[in-house]
Protein backbone atom coordinates (compact mmCIF):
# COMPACT_ATOMS: atom_id res chain seq x y z
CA UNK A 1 -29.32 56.87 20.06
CA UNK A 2 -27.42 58.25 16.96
CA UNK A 3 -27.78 59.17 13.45
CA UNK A 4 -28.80 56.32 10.77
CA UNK A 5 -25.73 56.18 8.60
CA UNK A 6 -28.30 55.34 5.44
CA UNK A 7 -30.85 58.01 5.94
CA UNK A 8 -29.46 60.10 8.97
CA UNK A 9 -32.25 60.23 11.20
CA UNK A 10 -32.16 60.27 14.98
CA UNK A 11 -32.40 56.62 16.08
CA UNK A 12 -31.27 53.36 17.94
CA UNK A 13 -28.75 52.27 15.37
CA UNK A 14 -27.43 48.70 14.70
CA UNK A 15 -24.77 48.46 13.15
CA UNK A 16 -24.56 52.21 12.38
CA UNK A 17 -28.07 51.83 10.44
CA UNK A 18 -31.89 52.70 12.03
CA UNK A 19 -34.12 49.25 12.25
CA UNK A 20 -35.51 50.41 8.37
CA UNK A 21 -32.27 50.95 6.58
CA UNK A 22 -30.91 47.81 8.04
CA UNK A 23 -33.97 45.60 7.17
CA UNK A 24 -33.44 47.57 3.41
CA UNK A 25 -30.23 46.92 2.89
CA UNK A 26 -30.48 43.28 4.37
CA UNK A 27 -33.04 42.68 1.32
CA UNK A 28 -31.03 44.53 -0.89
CA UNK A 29 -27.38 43.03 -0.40
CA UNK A 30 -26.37 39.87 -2.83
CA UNK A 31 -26.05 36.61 -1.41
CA UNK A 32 -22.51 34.81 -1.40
CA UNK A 33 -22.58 32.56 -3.70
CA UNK A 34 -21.36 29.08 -1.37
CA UNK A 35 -18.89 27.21 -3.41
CA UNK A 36 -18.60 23.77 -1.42
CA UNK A 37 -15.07 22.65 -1.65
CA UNK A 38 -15.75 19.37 -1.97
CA UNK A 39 -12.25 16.90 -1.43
CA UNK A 40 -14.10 13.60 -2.90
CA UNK A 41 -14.78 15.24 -6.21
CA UNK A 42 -12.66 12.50 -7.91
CA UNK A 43 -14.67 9.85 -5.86
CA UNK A 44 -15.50 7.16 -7.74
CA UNK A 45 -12.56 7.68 -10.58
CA UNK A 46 -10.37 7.55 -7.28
CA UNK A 47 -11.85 4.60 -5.71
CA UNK A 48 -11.75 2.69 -8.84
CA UNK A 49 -8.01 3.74 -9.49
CA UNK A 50 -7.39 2.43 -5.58
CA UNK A 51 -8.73 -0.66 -6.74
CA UNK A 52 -6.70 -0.87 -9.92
CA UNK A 53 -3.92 -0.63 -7.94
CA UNK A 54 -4.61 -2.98 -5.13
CA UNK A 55 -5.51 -5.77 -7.71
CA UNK A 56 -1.97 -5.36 -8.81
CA UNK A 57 -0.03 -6.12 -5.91
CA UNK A 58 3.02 -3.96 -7.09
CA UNK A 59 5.29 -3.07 -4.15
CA UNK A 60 6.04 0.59 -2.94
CA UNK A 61 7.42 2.28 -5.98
CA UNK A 62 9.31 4.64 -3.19
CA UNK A 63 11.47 2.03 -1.18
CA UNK A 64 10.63 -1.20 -2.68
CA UNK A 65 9.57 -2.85 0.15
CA UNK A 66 6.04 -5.27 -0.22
CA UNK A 67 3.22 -3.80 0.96
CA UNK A 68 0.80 -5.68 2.95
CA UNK A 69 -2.89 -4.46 1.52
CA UNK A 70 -4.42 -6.32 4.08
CA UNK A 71 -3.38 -3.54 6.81
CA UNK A 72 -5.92 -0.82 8.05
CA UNK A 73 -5.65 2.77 6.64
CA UNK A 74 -4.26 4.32 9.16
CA UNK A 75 -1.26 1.95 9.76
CA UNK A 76 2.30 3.11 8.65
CA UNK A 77 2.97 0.54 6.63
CA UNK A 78 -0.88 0.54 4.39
CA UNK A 79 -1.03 0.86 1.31
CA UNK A 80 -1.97 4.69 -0.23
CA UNK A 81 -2.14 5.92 -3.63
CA UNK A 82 0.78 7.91 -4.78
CA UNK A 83 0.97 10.62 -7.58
CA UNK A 84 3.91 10.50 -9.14
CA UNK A 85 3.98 14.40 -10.01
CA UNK A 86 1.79 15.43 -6.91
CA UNK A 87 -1.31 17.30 -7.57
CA UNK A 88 -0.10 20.43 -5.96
CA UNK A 89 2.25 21.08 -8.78
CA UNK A 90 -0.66 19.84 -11.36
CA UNK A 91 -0.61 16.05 -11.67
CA UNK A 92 -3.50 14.39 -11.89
CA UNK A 93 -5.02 12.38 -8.60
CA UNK A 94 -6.76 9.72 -11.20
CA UNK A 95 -4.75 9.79 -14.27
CA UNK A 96 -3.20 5.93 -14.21
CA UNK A 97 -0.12 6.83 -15.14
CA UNK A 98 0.61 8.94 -12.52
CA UNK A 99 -0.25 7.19 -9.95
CA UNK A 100 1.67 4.35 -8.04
CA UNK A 101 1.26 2.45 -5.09
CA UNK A 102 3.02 3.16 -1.97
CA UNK A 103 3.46 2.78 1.53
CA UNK A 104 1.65 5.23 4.17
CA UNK A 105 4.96 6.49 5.83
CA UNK A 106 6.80 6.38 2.53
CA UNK A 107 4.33 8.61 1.04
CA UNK A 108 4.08 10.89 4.11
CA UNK A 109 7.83 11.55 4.49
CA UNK A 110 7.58 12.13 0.54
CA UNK A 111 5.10 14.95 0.95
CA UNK A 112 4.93 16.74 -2.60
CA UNK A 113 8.73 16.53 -2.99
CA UNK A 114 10.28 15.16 -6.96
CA UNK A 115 11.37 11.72 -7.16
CA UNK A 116 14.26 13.00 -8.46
CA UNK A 117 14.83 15.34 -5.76
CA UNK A 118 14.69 12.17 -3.12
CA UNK A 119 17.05 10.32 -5.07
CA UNK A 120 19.63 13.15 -5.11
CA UNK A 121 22.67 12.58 -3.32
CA UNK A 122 22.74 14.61 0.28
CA UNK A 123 23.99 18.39 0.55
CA UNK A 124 27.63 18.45 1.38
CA UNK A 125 27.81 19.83 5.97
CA UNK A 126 29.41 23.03 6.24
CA UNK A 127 32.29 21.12 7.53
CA UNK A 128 32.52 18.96 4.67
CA UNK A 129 33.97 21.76 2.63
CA UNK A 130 36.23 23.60 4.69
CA UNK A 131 33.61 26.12 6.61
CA UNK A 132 35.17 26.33 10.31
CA UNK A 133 32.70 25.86 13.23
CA UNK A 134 33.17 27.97 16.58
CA UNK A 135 32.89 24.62 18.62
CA UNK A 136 34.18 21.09 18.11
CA UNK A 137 31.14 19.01 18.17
């Protein structure tokens, strides 16, 4: 038994509230509003840009190797749809020129990286420009 934080009289309290004040303020209290997060919104825009693509038969605009279309999904070497600038830096999934065909792994190991940024020449090693290291490797 304690007080009712609501109303303050003696009670059993759930929650901090008697049985009343918490069927009250139960009634009372907005609803969430649900916003469903839905990852197909694009569904049918996206499928038929997947098609577009497939019909084409272009090769993997990331390494230029063919791409075999015939391969399952989830195989390395499938063919996936590629944004050119990614959507997490506000390219569009179903804009047609943005997108590009690619292959599974090539896209994966491209995350949301530049193109440009891939094709840059690598970072000099510390050793490369005159840093000393405490061990010979």
């Amino acid at each position: 038994m304690a007080y009712c934080l609501a109303c303050g009289k003696l009670a059993d309290t759930h929650g901090g509230f008697c049985s009343q004040c918490a069927v009250d303020m139960q009634a009372t209290r907005p609803k969430p509003k649900r916003v469903k997060v839905n990852r197909y919104a694009n569904g049918s825009e996206r499928r038929k840009i997947r098609r577009w693509l497939k019909d084409q038969g272009r090769p993997c605009h990331l390494c230029g190797g063919a791409i075999d279309y015939s391969l399952p999904a989830g195989h390395p070497m499938s063919f996936e749809v590629d944004e050119i600038v990614p959507v997490s830096k506000g390219g569009s999934p179903i804009d047609p020129s943005n997108v590009a065909p690619a292959h599974r792994i090539c896209n994966e190991r491209r995350g949301n990286k530049d193109l440009e940024s891939l094709n840059a020449p690598p970072k000099p090693r510390a050793k490369d420009v005159g840093c000393k290291t405490s061990f010979s490797w």
